[in-house]
Structures are given as C-alpha cells and as structure tokens.
N, C-alpha and C. Protein backbone atom coordinates (compact mmCIF):
# COMPACT_ATOMS: atom_id res chain seq x y z
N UNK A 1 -100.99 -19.68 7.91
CA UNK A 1 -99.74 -20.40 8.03
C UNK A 1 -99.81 -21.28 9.28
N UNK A 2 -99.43 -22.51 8.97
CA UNK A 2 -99.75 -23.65 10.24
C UNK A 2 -98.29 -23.16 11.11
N UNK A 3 -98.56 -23.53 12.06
CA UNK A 3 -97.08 -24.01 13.02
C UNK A 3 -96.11 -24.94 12.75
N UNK A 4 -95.03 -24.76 12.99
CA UNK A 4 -93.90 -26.11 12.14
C UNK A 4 -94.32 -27.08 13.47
N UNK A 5 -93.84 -28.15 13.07
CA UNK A 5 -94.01 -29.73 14.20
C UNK A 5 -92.88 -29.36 15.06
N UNK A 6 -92.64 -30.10 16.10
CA UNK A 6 -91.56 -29.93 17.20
C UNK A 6 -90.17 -30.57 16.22
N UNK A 7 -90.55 -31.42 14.83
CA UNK A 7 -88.85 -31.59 14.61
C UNK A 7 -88.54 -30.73 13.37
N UNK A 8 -89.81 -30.04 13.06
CA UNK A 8 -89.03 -29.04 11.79
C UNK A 8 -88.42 -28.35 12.60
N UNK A 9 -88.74 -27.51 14.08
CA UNK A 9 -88.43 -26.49 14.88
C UNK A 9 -86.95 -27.02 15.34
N UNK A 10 -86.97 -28.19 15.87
CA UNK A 10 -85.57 -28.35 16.17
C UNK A 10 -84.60 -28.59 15.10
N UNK A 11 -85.14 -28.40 13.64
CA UNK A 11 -83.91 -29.12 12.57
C UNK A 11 -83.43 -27.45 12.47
N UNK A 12 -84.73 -26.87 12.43
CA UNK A 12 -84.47 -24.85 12.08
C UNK A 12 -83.62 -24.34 13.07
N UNK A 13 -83.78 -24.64 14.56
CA UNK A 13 -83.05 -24.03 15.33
C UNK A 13 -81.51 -25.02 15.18
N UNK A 14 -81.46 -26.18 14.53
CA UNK A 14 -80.10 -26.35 14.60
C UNK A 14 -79.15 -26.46 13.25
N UNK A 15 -79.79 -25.43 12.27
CA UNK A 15 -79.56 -24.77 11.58
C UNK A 15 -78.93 -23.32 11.78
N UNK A 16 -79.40 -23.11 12.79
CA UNK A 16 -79.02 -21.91 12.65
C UNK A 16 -77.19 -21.97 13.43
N UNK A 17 -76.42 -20.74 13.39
CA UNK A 17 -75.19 -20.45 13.73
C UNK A 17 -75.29 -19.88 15.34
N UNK A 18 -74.35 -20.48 15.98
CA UNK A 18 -74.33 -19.79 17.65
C UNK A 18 -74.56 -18.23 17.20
N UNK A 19 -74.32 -17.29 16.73
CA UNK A 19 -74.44 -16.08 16.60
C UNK A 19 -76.01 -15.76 16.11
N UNK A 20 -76.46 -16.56 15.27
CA UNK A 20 -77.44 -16.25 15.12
C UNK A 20 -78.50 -16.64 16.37
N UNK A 21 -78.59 -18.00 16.72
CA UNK A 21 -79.15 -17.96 17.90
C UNK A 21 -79.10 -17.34 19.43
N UNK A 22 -78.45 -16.66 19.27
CA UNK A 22 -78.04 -16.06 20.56
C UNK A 22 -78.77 -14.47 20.41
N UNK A 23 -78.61 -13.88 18.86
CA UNK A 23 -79.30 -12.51 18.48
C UNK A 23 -80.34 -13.13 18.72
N UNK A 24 -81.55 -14.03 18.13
CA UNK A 24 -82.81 -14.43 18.71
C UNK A 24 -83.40 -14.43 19.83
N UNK A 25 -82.15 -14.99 20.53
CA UNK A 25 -82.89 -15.39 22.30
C UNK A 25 -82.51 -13.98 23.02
N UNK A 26 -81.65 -13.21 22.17
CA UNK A 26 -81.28 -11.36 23.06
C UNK A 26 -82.23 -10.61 22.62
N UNK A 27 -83.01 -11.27 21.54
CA UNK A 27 -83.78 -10.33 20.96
C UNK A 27 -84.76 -10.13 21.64
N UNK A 28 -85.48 -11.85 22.08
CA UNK A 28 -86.53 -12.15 23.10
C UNK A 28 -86.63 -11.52 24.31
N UNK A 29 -85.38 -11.82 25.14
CA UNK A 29 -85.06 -11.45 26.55
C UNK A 29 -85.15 -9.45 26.48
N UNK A 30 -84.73 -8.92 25.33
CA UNK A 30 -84.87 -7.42 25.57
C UNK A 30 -86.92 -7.06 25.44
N UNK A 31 -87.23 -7.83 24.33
CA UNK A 31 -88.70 -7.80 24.12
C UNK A 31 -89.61 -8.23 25.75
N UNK A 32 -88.76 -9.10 26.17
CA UNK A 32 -90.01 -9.39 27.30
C UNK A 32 -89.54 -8.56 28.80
N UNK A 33 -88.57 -7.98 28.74
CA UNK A 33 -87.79 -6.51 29.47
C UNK A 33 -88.77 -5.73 29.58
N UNK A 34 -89.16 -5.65 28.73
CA UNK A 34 -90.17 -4.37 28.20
C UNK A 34 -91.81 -4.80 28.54
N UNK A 35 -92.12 -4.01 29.92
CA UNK A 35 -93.41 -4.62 30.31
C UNK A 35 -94.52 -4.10 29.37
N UNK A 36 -94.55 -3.30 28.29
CA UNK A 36 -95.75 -3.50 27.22
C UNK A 36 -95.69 -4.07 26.49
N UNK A 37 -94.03 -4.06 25.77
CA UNK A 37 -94.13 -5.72 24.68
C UNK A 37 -94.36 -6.60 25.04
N UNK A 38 -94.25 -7.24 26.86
CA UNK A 38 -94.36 -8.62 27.32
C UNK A 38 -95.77 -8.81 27.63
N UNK A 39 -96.29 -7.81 27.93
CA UNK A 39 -98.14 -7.82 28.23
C UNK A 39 -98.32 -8.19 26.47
N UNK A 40 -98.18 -7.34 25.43
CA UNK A 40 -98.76 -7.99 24.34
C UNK A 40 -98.69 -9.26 23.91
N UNK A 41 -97.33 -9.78 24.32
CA UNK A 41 -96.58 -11.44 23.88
C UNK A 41 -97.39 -12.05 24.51
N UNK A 42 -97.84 -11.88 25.65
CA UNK A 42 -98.31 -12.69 26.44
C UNK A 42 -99.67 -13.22 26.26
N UNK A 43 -100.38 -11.70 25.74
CA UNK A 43 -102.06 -11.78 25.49
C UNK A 43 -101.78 -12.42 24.54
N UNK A 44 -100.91 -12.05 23.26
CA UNK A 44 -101.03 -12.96 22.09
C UNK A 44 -101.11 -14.42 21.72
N UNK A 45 -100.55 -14.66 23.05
CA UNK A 45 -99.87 -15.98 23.04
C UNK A 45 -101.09 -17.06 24.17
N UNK A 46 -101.61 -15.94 24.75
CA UNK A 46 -102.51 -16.68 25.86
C UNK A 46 -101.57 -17.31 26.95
N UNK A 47 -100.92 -16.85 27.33
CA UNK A 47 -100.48 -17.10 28.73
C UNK A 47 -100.23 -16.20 30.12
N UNK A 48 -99.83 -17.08 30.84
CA UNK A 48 -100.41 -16.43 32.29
C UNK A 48 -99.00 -16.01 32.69
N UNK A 49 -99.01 -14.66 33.70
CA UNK A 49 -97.51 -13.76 34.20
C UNK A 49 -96.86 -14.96 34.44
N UNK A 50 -97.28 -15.81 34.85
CA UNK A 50 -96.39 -16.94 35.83
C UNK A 50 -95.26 -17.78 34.82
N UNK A 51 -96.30 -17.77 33.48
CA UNK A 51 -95.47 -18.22 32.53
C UNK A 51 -94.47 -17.48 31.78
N UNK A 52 -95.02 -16.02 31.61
CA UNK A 52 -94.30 -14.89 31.09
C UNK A 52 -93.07 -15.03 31.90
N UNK A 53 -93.02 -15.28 33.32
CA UNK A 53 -92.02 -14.89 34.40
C UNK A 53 -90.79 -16.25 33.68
N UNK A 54 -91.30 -17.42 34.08
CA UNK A 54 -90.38 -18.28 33.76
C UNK A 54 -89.61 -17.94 32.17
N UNK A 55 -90.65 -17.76 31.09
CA UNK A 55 -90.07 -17.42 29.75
C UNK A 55 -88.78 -16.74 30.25
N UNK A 56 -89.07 -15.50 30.72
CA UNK A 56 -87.90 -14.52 31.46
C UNK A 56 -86.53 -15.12 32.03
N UNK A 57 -86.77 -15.92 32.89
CA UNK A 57 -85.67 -16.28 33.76
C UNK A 57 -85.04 -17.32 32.86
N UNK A 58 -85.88 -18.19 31.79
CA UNK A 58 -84.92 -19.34 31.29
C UNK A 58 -84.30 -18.56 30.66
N UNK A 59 -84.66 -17.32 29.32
CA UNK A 59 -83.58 -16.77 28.62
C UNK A 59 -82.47 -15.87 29.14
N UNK A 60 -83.17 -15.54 30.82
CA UNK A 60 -81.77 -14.62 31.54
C UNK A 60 -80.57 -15.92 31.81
N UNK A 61 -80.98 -17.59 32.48
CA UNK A 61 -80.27 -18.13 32.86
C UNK A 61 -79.24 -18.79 31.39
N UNK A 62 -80.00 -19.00 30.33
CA UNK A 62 -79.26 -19.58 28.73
C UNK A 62 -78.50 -18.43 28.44
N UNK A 63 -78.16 -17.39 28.33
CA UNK A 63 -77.75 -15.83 27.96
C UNK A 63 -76.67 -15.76 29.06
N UNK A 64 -77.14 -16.16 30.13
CA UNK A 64 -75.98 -15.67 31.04
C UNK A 64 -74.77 -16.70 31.21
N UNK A 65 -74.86 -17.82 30.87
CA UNK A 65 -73.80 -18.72 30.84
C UNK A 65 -73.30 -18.97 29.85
C-alpha cells in the first residue's frame, strides 16, 4: 500500500468531524506517553528522540487549546 500524497491527506483529515479528529490526535499523544510504544513508533518510522520529542509537544500544545 503506497502512502496517500499531501492533498489526499489533507482532503481525509478534512473530512473527518472535530470529534473524530481530536480521538486521533488523543489517541497519538496517549501512544507516544508510553515510552515503549514511542521507542517502537519511532524505530518504525526512523526517527530521532528529538523528533519523537517535538511530535509530543505539538500534540500536547493542539489538545491543550
């Protein structure tokens, strides 16, 4: 399965309902909480703590306002 392009991704995410996007990004923020799910996301994904860290803080700062 390929990756969607950057405007299927934004037509999908603006598809979706504030409720639904918000369970997504709580879903994320509890998954990367969790320092063995976030070590796996991370290896999976090939990125570095530094990036893991920011992932972190943008969905604490979008969630919290």
């Amino acid at each position: 399965m390929s990756n969607p392009t950057r405007s299927q991704t934004h037509e999908l995410v603006g598809s979706l309902t504030e409720s639904e996007l918000t369970s997504l990004l709580e879903a994320a923020r509890v998954a990367l909480a969790d320092g063995d799910i976030a070590a796996q996301i991370a290896d999976s994904m090939d990125i570095s703590d530094s990036e893991l860290s920011a992932m972190q803080d943008l969905l604490h700062s979008i969630l919290k306002g």
